[in-house]
PDB file of N, CA and C in Angstrom:
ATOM      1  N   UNK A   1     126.073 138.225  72.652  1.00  0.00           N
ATOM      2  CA  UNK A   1     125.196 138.220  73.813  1.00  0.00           C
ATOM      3  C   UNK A   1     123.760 137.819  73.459  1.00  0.00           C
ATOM      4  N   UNK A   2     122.822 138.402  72.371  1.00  0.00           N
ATOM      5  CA  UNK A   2     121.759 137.992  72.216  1.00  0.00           C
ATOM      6  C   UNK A   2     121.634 136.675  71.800  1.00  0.00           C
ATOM      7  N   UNK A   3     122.756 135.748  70.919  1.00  0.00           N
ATOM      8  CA  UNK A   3     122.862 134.702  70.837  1.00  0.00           C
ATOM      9  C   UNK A   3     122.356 133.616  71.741  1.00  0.00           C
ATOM     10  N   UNK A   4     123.141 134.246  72.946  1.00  0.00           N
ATOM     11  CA  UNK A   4     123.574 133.475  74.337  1.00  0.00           C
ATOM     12  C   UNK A   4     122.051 132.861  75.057  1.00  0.00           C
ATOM     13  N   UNK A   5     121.575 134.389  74.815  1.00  0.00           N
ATOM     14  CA  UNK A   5     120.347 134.559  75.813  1.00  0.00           C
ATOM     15  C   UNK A   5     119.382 134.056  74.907  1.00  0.00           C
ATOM     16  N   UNK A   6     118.993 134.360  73.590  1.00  0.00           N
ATOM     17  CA  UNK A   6     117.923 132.904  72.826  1.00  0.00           C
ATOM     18  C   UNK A   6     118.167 131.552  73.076  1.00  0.00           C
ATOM     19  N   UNK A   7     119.620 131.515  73.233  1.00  0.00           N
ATOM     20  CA  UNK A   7     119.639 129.498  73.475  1.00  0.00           C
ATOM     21  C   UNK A   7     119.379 129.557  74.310  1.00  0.00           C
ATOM     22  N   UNK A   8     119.827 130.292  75.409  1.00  0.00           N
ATOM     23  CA  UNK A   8     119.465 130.009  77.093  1.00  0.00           C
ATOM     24  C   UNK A   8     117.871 129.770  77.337  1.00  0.00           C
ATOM     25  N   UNK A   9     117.319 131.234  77.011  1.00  0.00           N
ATOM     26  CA  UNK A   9     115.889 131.330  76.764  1.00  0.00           C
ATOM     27  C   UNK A   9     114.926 129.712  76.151  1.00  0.00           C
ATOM     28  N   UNK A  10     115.674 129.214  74.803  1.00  0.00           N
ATOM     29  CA  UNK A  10     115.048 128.127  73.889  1.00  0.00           C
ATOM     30  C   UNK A  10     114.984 127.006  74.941  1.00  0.00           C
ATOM     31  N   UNK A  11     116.173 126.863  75.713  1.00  0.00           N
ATOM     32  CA  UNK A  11     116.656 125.566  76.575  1.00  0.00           C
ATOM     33  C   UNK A  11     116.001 125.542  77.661  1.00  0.00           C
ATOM     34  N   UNK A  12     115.669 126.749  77.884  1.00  0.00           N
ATOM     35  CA  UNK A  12     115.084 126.768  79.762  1.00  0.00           C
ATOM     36  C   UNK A  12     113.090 126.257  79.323  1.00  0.00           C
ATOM     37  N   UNK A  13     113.260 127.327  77.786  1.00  0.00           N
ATOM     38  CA  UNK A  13     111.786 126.770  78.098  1.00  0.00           C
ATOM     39  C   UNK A  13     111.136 125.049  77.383  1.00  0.00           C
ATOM     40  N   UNK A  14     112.372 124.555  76.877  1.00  0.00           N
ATOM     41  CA  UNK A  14     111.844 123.710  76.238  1.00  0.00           C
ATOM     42  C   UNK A  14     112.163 122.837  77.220  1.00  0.00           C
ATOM     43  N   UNK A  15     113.112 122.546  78.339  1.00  0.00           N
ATOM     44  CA  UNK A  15     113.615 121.341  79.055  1.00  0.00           C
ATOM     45  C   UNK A  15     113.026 121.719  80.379  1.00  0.00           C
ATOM     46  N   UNK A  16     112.372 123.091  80.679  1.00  0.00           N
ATOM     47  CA  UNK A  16     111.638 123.431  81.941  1.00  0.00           C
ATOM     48  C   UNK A  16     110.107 122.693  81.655  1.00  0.00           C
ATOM     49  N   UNK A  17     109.544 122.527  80.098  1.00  0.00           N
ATOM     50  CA  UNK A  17     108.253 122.029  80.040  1.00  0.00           C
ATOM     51  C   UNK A  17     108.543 120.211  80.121  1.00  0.00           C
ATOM     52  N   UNK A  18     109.947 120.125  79.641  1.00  0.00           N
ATOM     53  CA  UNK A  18     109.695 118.411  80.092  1.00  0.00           C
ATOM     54  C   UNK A  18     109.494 118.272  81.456  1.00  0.00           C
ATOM     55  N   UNK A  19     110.420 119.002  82.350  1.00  0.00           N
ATOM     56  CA  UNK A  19     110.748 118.216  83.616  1.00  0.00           C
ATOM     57  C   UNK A  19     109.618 118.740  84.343  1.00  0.00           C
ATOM     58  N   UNK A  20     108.430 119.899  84.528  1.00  0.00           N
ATOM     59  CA  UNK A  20     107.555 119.766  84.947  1.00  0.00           C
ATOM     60  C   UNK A  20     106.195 119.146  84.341  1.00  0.00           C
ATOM     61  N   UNK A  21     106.674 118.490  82.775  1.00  0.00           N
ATOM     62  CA  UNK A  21     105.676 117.527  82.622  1.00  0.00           C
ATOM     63  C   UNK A  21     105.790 116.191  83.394  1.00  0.00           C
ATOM     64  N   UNK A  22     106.836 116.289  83.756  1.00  0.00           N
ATOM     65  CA  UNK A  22     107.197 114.570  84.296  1.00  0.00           C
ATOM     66  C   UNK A  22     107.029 114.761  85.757  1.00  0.00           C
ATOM     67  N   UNK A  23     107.319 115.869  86.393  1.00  0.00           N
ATOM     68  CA  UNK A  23     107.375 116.132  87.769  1.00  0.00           C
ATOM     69  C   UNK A  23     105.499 115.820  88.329  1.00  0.00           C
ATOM     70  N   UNK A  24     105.069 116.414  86.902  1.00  0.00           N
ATOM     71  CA  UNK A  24     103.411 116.301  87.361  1.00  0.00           C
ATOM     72  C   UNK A  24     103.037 115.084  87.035  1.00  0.00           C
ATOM     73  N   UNK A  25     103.666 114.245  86.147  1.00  0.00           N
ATOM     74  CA  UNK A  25     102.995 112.813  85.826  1.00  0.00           C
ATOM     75  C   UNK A  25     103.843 111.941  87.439  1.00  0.00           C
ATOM     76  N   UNK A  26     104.595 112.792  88.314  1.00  0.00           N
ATOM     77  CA  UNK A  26     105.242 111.332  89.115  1.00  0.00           C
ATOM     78  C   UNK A  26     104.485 112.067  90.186  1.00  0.00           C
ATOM     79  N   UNK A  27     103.257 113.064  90.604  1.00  0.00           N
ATOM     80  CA  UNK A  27     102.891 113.841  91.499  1.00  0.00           C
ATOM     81  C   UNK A  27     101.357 112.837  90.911  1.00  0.00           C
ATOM     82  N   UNK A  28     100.901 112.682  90.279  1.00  0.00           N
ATOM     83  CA  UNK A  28      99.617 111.672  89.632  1.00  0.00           C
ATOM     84  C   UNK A  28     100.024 110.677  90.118  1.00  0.00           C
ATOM     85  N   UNK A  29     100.941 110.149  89.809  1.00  0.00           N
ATOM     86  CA  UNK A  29     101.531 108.722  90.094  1.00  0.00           C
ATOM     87  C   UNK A  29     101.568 108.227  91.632  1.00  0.00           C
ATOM     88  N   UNK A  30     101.722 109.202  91.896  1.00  0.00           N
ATOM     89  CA  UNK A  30     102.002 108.714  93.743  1.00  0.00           C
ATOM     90  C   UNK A  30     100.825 109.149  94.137  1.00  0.00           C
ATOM     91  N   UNK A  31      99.999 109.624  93.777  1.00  0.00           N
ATOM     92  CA  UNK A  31      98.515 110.152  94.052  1.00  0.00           C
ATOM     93  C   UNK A  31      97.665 108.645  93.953  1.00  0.00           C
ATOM     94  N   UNK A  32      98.082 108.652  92.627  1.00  0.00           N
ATOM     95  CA  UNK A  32      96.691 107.005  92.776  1.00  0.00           C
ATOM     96  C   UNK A  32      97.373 105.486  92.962  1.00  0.00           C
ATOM     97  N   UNK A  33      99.106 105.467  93.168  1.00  0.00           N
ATOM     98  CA  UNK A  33      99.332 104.600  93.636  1.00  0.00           C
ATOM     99  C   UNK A  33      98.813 103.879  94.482  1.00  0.00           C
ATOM    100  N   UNK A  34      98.582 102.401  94.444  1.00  0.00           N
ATOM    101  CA  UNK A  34      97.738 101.958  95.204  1.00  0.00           C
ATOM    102  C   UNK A  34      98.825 100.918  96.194  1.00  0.00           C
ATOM    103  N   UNK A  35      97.977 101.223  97.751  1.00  0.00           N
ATOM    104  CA  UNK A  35      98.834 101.180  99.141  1.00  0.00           C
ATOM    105  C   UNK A  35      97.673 100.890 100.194  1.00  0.00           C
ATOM    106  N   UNK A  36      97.874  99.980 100.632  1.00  0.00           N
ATOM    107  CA  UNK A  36      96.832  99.989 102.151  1.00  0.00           C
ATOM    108  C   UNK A  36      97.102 100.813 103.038  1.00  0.00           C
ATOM    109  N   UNK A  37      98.401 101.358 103.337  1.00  0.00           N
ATOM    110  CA  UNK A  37      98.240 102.182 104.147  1.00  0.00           C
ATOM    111  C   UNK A  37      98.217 103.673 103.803  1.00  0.00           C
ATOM    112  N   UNK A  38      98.739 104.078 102.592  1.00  0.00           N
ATOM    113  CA  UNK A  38      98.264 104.969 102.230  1.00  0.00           C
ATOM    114  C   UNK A  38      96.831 105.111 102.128  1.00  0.00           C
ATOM    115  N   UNK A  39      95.902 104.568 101.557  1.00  0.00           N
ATOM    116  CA  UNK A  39      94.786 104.636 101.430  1.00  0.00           C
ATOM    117  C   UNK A  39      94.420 104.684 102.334  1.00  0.00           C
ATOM    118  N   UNK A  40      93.990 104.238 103.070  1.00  0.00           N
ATOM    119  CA  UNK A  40      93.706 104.542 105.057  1.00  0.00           C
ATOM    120  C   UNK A  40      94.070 105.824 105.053  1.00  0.00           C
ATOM    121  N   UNK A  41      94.822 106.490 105.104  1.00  0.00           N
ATOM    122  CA  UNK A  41      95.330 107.944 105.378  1.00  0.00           C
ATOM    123  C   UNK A  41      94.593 108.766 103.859  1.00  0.00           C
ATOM    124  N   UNK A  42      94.539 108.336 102.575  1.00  0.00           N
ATOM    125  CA  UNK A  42      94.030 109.504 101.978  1.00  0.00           C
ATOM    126  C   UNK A  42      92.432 109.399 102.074  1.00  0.00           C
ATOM    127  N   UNK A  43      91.959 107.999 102.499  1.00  0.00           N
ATOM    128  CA  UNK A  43      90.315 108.177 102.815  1.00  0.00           C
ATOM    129  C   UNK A  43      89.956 108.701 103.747  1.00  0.00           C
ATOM    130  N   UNK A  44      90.991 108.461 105.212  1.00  0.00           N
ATOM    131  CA  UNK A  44      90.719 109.575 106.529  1.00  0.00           C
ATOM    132  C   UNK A  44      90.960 111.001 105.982  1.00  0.00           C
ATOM    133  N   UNK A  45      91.537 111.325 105.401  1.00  0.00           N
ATOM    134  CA  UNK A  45      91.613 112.830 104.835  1.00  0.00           C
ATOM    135  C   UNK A  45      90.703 113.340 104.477  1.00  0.00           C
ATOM    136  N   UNK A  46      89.888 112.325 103.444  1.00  0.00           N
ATOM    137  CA  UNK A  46      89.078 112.773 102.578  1.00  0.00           C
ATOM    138  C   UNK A  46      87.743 112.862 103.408  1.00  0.00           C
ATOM    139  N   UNK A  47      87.618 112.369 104.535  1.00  0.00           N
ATOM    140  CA  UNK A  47      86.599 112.177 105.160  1.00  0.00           C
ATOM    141  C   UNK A  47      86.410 113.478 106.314  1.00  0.00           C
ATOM    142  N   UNK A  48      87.240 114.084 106.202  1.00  0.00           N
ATOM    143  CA  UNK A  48      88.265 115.468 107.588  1.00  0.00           C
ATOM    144  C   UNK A  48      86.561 116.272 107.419  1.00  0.00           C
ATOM    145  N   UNK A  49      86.222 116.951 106.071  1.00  0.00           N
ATOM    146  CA  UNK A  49      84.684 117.383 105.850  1.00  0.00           C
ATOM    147  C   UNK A  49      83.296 116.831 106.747  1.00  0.00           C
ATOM    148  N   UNK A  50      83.597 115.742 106.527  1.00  0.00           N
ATOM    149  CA  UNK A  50      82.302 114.828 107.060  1.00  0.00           C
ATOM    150  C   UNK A  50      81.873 114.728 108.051  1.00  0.00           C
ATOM    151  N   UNK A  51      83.237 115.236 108.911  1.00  0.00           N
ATOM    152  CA  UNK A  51      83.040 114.517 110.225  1.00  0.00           C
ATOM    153  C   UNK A  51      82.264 115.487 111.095  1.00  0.00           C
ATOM    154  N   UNK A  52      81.841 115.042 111.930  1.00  0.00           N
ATOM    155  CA  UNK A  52      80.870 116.218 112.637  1.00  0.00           C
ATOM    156  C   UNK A  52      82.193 116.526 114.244  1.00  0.00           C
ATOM    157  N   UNK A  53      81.164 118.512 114.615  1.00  0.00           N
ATOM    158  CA  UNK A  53      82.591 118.500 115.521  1.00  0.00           C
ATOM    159  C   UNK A  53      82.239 117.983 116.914  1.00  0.00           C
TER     160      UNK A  53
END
């Protein structure tokens, strides 16, 4: 049993840090992908502060 639960343990944390390293590099990725119409929508966003009411 303790066997079981160190590999389990070794596996979850070593293949849980890839896939949320990659999950966060494709969450960057679609962030500064560049899009005309996206951009229109993340500069109106960014602008939501500015605007007077």
């Amino acid at each position: 049993m303790p066997e079981t639960y160190l590999w389990l343990a070794s596996f979850a944390q070593t293949w849980g840090l890839v896939l949320f390293v990659i999950a966060f590099a494709l969450v960057v990725a679609y962030a500064f992908w560049p899009g005309k119409k996206r951009k229109k929508e993340i500069e109106d966003a960014a602008n939501i502060p500015l605007k007077e009411d």
